[in-house]
PDB file of N, CA and C in Angstrom:
ATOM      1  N   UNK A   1     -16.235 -14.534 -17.061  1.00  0.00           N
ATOM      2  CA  UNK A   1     -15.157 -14.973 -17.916  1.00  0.00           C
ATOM      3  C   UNK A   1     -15.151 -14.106 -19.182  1.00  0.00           C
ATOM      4  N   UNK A   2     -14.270 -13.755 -19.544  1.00  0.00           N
ATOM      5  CA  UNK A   2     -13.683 -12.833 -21.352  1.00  0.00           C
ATOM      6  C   UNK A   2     -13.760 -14.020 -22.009  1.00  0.00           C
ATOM      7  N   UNK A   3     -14.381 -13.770 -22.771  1.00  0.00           N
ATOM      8  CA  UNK A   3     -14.579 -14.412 -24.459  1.00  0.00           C
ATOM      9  C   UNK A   3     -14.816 -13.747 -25.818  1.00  0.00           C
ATOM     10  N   UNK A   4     -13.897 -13.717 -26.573  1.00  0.00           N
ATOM     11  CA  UNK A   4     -13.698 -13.576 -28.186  1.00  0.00           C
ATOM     12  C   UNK A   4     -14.641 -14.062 -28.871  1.00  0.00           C
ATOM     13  N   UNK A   5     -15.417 -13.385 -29.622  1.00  0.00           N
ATOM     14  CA  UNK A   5     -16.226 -14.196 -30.774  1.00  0.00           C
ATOM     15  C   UNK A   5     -15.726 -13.727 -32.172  1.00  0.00           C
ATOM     16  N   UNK A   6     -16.289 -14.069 -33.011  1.00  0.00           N
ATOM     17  CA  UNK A   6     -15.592 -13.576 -34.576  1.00  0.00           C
ATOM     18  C   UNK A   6     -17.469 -13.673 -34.955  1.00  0.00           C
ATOM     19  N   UNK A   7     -18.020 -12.698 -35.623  1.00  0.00           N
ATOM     20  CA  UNK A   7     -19.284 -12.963 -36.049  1.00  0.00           C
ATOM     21  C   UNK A   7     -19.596 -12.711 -37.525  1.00  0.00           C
ATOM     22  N   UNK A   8     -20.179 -13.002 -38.749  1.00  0.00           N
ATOM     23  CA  UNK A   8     -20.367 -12.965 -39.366  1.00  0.00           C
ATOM     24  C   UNK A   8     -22.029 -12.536 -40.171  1.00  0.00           C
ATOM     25  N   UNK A   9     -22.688 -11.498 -40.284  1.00  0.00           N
ATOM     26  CA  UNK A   9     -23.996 -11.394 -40.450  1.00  0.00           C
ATOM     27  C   UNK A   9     -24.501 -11.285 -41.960  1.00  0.00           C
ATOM     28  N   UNK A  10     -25.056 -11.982 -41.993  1.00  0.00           N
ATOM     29  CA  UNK A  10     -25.512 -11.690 -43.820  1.00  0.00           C
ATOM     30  C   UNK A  10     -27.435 -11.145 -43.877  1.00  0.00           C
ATOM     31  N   UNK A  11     -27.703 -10.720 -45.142  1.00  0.00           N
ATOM     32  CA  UNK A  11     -28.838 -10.149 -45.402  1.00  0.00           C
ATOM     33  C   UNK A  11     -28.667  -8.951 -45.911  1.00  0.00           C
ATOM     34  N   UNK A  12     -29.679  -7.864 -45.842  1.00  0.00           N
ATOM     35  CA  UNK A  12     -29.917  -6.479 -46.018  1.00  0.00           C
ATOM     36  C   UNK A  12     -28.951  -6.134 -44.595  1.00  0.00           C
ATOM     37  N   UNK A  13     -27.928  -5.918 -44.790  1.00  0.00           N
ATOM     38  CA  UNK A  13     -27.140  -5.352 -43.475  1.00  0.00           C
ATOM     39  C   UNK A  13     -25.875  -4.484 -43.636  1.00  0.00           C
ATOM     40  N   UNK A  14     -25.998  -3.750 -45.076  1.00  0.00           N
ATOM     41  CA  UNK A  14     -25.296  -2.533 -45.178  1.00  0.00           C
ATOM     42  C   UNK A  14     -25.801  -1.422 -45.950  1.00  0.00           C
ATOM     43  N   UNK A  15     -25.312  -0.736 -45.508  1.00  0.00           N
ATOM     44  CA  UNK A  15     -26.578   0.451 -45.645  1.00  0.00           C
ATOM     45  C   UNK A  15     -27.626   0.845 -45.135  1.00  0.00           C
ATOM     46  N   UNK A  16     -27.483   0.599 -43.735  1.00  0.00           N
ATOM     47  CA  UNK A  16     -28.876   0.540 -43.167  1.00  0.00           C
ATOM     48  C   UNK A  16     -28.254   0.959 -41.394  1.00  0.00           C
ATOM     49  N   UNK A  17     -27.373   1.365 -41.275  1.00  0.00           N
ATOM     50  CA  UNK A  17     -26.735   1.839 -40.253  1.00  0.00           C
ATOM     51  C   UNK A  17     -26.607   0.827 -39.168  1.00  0.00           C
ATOM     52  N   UNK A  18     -25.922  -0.417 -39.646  1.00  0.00           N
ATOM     53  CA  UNK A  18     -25.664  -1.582 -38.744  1.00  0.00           C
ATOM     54  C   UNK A  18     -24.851  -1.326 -38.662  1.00  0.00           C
ATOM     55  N   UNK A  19     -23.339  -0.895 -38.895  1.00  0.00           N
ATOM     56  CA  UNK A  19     -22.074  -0.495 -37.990  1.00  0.00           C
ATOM     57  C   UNK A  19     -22.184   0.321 -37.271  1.00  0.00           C
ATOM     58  N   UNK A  20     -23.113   1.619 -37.407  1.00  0.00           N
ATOM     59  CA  UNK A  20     -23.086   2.482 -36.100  1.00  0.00           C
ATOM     60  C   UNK A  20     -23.300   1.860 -34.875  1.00  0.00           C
ATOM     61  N   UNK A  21     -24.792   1.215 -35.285  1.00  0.00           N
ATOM     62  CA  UNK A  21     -25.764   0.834 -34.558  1.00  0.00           C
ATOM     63  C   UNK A  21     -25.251  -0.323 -33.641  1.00  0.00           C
ATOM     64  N   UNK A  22     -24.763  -1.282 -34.118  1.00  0.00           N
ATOM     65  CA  UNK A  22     -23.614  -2.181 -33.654  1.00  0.00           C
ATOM     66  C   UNK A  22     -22.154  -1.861 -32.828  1.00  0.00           C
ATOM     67  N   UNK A  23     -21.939  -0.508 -33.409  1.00  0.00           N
ATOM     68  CA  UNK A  23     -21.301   0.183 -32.228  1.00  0.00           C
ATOM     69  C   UNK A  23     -21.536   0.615 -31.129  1.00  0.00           C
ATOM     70  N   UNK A  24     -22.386   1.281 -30.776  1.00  0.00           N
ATOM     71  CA  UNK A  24     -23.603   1.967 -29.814  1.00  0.00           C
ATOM     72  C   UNK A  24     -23.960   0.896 -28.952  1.00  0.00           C
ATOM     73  N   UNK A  25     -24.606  -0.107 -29.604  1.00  0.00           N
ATOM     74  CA  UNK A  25     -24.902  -1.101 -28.633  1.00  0.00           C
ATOM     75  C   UNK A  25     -23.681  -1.615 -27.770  1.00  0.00           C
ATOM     76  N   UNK A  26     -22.489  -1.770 -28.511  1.00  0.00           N
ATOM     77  CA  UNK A  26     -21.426  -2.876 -27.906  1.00  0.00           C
ATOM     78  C   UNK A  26     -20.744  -1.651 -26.687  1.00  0.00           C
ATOM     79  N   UNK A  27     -21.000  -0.397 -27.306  1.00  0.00           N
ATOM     80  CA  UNK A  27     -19.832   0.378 -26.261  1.00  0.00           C
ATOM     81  C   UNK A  27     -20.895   0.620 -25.116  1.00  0.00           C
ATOM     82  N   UNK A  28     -22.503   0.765 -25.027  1.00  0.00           N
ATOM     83  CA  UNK A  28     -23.494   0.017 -24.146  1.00  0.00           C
ATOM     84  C   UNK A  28     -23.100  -0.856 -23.140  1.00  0.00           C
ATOM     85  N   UNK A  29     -22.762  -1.951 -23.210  1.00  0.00           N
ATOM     86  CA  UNK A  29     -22.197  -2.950 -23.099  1.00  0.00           C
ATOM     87  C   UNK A  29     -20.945  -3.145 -22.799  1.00  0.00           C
ATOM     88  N   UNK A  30     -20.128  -2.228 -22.808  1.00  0.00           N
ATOM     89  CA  UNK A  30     -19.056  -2.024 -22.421  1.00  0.00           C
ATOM     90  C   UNK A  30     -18.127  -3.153 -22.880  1.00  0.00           C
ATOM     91  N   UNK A  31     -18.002  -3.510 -24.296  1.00  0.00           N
ATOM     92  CA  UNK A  31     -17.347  -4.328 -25.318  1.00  0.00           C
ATOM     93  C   UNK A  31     -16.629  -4.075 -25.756  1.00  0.00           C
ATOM     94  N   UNK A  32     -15.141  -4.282 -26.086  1.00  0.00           N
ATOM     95  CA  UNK A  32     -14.170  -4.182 -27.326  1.00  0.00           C
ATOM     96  C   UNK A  32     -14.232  -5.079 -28.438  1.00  0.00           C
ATOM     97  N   UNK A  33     -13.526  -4.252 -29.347  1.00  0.00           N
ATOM     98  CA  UNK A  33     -13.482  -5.173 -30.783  1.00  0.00           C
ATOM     99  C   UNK A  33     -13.698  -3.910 -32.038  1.00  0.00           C
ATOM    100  N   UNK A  34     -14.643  -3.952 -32.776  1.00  0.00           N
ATOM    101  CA  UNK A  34     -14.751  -3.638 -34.311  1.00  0.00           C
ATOM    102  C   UNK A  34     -16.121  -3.876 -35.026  1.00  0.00           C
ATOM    103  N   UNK A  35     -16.622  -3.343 -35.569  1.00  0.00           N
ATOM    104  CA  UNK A  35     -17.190  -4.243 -36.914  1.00  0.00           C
ATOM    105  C   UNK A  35     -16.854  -3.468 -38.111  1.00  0.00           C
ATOM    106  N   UNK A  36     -17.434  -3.937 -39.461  1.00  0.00           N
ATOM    107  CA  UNK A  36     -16.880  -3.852 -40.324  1.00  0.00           C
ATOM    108  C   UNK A  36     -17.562  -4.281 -41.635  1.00  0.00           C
ATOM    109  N   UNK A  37     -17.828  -3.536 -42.784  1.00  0.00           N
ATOM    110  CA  UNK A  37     -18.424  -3.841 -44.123  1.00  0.00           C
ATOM    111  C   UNK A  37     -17.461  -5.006 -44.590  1.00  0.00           C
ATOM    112  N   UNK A  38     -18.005  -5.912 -45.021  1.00  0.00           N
ATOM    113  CA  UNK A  38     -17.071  -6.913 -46.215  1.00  0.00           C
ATOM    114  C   UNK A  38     -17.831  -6.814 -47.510  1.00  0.00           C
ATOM    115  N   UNK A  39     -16.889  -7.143 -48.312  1.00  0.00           N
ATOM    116  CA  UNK A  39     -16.937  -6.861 -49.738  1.00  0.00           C
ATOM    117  C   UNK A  39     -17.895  -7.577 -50.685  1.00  0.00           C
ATOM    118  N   UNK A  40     -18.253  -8.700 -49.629  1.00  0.00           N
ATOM    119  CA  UNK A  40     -19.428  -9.777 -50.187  1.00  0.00           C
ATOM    120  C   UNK A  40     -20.590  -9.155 -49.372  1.00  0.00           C
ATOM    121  N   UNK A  41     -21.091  -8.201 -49.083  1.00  0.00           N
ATOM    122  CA  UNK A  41     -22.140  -7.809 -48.555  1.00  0.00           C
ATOM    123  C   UNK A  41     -22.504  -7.877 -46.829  1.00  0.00           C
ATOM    124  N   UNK A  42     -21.611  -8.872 -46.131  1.00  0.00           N
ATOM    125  CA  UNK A  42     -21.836  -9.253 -45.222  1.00  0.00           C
ATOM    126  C   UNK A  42     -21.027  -8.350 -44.709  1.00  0.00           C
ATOM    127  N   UNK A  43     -21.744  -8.542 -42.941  1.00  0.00           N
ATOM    128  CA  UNK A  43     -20.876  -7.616 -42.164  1.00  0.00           C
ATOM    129  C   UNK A  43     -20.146  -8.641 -40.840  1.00  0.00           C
ATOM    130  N   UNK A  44     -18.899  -8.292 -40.659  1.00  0.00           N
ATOM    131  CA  UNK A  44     -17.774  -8.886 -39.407  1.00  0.00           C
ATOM    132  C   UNK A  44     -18.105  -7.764 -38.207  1.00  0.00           C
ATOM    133  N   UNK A  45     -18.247  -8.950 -37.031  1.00  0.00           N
ATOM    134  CA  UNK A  45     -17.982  -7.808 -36.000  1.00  0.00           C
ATOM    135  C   UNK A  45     -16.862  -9.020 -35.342  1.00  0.00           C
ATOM    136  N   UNK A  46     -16.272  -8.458 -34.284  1.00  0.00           N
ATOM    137  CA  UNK A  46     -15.053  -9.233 -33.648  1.00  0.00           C
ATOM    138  C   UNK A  46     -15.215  -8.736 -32.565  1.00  0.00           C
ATOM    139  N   UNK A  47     -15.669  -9.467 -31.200  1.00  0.00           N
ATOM    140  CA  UNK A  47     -15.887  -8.597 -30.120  1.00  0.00           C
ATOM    141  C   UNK A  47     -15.219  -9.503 -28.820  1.00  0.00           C
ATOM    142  N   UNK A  48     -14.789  -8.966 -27.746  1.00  0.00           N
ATOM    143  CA  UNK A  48     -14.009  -9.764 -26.670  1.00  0.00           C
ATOM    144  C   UNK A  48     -14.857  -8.444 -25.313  1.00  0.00           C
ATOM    145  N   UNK A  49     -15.198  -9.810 -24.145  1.00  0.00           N
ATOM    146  CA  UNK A  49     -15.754  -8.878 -23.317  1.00  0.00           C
ATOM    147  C   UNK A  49     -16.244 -10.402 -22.216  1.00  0.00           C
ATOM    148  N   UNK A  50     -17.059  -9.773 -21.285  1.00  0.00           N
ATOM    149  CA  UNK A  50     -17.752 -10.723 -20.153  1.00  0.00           C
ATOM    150  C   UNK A  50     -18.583 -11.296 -20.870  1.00  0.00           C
ATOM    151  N   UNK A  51     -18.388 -12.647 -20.991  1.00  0.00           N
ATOM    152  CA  UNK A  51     -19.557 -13.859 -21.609  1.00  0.00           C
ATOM    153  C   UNK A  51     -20.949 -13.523 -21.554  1.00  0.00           C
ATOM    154  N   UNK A  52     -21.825 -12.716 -20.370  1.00  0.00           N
ATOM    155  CA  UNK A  52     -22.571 -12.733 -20.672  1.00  0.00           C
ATOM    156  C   UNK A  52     -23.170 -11.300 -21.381  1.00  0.00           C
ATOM    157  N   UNK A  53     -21.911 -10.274 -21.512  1.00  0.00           N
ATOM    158  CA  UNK A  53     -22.153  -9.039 -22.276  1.00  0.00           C
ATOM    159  C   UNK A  53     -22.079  -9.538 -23.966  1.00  0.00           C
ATOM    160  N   UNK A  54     -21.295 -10.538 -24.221  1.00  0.00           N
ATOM    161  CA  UNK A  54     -20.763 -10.682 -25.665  1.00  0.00           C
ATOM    162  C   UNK A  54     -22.435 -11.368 -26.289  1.00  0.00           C
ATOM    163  N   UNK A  55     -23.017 -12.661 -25.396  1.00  0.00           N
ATOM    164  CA  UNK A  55     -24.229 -12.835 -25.888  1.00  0.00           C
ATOM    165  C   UNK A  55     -25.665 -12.102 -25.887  1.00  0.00           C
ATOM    166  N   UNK A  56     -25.669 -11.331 -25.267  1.00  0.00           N
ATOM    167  CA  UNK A  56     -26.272 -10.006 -24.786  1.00  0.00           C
ATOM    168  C   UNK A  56     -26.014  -9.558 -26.300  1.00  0.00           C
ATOM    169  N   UNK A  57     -24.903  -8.653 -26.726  1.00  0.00           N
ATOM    170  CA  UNK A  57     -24.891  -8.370 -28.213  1.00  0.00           C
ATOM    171  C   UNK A  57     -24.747  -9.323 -29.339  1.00  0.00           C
ATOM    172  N   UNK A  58     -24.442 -10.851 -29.549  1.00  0.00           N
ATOM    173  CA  UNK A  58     -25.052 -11.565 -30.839  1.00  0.00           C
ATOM    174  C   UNK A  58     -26.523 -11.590 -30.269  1.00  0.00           C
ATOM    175  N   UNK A  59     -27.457 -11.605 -29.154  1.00  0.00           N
ATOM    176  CA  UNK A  59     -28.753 -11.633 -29.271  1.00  0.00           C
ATOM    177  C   UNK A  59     -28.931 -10.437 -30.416  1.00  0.00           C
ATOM    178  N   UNK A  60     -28.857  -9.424 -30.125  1.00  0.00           N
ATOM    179  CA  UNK A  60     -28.997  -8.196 -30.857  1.00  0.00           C
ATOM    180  C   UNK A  60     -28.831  -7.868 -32.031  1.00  0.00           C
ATOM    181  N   UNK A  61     -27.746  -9.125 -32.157  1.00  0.00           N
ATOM    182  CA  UNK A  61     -27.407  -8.713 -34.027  1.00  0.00           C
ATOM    183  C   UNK A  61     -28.288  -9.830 -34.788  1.00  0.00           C
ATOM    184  N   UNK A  62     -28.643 -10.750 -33.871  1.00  0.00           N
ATOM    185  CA  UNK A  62     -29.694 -11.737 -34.529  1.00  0.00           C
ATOM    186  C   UNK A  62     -31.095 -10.724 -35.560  1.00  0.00           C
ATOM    187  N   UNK A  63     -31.126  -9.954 -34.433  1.00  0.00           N
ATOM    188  CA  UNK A  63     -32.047  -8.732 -35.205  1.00  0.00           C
ATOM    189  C   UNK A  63     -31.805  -7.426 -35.632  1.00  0.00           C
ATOM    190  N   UNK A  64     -30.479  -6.707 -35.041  1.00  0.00           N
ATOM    191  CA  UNK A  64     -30.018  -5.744 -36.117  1.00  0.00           C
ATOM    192  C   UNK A  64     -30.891  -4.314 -35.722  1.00  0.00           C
ATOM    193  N   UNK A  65     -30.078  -3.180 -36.277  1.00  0.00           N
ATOM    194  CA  UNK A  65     -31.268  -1.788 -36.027  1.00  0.00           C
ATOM    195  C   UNK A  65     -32.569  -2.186 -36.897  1.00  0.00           C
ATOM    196  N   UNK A  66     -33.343  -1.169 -36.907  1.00  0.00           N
ATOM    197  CA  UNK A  66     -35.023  -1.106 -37.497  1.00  0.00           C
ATOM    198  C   UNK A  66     -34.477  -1.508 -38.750  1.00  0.00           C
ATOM    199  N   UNK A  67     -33.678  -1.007 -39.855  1.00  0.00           N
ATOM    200  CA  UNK A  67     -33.713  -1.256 -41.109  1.00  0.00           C
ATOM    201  C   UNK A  67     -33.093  -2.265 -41.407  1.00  0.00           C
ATOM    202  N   UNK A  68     -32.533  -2.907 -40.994  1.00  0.00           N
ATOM    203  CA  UNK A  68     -31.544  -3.784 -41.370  1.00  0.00           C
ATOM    204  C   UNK A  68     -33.039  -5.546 -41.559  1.00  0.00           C
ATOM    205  N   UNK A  69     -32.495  -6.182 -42.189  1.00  0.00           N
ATOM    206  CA  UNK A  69     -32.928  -7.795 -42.358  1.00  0.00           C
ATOM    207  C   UNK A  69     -32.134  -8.750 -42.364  1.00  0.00           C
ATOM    208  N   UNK A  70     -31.982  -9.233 -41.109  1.00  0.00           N
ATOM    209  CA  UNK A  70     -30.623 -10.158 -40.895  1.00  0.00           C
ATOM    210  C   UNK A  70     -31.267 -11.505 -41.275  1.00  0.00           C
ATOM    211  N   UNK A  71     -30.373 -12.364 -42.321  1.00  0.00           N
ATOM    212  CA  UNK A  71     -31.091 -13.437 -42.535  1.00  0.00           C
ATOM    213  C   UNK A  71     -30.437 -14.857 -42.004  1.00  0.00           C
ATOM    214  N   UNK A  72     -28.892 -14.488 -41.774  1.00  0.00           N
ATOM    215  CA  UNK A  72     -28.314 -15.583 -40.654  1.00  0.00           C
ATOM    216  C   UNK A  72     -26.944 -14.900 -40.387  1.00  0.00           C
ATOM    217  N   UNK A  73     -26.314 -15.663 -39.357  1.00  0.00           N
ATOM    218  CA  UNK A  73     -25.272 -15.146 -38.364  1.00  0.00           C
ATOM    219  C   UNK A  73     -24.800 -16.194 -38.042  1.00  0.00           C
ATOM    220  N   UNK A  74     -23.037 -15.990 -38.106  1.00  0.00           N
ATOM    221  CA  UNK A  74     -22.910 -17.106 -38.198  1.00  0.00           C
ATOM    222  C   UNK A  74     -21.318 -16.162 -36.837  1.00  0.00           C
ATOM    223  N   UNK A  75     -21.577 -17.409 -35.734  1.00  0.00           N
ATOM    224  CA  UNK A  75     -20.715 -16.826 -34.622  1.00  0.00           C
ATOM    225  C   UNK A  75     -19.479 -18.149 -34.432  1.00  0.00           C
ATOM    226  N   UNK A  76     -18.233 -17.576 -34.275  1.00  0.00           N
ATOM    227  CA  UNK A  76     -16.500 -18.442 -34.175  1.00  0.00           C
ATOM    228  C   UNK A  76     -16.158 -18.126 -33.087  1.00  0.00           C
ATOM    229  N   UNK A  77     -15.882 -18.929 -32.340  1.00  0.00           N
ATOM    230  CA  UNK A  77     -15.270 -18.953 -31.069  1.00  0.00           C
ATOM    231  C   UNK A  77     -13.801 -18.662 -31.341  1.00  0.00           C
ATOM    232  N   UNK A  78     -13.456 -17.334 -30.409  1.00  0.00           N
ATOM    233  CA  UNK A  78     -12.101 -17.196 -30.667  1.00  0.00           C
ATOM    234  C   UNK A  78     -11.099 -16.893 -29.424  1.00  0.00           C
ATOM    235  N   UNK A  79     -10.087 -17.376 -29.412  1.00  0.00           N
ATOM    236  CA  UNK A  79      -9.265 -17.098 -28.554  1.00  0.00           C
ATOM    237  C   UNK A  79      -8.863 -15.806 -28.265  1.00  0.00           C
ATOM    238  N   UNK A  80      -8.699 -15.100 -26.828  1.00  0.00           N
ATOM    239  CA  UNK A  80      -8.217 -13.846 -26.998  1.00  0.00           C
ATOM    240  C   UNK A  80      -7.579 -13.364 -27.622  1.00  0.00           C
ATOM    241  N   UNK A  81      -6.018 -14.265 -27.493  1.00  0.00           N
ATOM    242  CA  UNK A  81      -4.890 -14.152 -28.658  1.00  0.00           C
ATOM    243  C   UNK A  81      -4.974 -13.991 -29.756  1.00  0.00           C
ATOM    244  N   UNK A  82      -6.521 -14.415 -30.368  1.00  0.00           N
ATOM    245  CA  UNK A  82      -6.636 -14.899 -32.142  1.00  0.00           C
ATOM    246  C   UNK A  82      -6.845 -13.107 -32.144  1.00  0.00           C
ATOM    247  N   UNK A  83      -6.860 -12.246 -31.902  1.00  0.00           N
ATOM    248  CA  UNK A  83      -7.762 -11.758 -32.557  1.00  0.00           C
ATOM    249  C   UNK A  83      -6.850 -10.744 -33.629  1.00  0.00           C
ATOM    250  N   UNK A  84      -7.894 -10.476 -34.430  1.00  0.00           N
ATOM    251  CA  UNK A  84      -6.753 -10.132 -35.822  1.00  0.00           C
ATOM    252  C   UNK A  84      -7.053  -8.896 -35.821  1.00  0.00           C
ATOM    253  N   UNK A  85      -7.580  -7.793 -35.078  1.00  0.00           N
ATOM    254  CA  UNK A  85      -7.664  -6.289 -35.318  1.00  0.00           C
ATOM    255  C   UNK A  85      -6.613  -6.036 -34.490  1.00  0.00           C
ATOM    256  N   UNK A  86      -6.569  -4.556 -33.926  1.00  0.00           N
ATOM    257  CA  UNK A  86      -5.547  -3.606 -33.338  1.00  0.00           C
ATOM    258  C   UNK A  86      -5.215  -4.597 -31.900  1.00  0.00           C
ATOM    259  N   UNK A  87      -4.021  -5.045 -31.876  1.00  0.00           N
ATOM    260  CA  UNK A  87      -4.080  -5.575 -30.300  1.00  0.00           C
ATOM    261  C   UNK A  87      -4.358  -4.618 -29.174  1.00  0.00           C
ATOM    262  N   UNK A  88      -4.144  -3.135 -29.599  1.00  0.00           N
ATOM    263  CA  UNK A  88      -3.942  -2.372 -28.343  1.00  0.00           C
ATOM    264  C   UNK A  88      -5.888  -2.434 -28.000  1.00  0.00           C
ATOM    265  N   UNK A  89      -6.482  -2.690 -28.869  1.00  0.00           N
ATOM    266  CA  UNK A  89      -8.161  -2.987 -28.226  1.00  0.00           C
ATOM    267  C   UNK A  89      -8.205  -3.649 -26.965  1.00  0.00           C
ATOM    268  N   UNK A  90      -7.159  -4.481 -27.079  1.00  0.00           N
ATOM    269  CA  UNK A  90      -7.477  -5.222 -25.124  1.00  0.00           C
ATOM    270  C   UNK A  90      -7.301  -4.347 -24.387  1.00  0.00           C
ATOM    271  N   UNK A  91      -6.631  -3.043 -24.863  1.00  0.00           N
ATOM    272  CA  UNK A  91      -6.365  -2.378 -22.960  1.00  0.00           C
ATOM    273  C   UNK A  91      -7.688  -2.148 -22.595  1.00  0.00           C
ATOM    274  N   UNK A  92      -7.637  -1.657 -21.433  1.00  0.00           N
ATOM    275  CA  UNK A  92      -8.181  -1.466 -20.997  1.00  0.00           C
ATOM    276  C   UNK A  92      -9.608  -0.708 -20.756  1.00  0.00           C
ATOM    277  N   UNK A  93      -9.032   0.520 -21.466  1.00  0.00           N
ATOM    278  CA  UNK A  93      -9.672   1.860 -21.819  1.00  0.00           C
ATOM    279  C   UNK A  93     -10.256   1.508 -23.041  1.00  0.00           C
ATOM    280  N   UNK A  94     -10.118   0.388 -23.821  1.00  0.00           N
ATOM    281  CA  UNK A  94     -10.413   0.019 -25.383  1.00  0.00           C
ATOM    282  C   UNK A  94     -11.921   0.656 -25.751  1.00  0.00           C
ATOM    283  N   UNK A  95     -12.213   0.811 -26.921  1.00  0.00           N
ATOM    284  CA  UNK A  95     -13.508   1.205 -27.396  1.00  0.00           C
ATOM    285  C   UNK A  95     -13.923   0.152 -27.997  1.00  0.00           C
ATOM    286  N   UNK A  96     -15.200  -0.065 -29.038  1.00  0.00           N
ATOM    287  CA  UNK A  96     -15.856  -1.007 -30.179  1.00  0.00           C
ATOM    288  C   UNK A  96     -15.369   0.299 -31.317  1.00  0.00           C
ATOM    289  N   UNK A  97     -15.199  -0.243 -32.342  1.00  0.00           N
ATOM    290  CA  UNK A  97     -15.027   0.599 -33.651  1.00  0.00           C
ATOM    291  C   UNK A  97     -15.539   0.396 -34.757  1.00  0.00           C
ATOM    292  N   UNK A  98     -15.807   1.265 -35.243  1.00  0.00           N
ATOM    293  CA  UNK A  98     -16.181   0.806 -36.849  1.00  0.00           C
ATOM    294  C   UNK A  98     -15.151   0.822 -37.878  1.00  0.00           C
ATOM    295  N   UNK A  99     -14.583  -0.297 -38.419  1.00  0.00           N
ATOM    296  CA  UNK A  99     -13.241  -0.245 -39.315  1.00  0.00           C
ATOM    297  C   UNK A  99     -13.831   0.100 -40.803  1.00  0.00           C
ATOM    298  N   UNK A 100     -12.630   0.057 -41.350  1.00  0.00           N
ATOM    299  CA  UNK A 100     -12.883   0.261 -42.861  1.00  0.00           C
ATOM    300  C   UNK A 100     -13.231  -1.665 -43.809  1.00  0.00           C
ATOM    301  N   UNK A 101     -14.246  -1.121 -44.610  1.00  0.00           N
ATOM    302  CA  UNK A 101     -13.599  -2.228 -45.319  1.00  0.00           C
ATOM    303  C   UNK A 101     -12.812  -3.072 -45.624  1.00  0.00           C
ATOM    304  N   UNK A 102     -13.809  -4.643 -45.546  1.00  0.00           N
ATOM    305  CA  UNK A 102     -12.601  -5.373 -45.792  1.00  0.00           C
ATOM    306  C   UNK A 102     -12.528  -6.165 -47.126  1.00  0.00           C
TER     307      UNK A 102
END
């Protein structure tokens, strides 16, 4: 089954190459979606994929690359429809991305 999550990670988790790294893993995984710096320190990822690929990567962000110190994560169940980045990410061919600031 495809399932949407919306994730939210806080701690030491910018600057420390958690959007690459979070990319790498998800396109691994063969995931669409994003992540993304926010302005309060925390980082968004938004990912849609096979249920058991999507928990496969929040396992991962529970702990993050070597540098990073994730101190909680906080995961939203989201509807395919919800999702608020590029719609053209569902095709097919879609990638994971690293966006700009939000």
């Amino acid at each position: 089954m495809v399932i949407s999550r919306k994730i939210f990670i806080s701690g030491r988790v910018q600057g420390v190459f958690f959007r690459e790294s979070t990319r790498q893993k998800a396109d691994d995984l063969k995931l669409q979606g994003g992540v993304r710096n926010l302005n309060d320190g925390r980082v968004e990822v938004q990912v849609t994929g096979q249920e058991e690929r999507v928990q496969r990567l929040i396992k991962w962000l529970k702990m993050g690359p070597k540098f990073a110190k994730v101190s909680t994560i906080e995961v939203i169940e989201m509807d395919v429809s919800e999702r608020t980045d590029d719609p053209s990410a569902l095709q097919q061919n879609a990638v994971f991305d690293v966006w700009s600031t939000k």
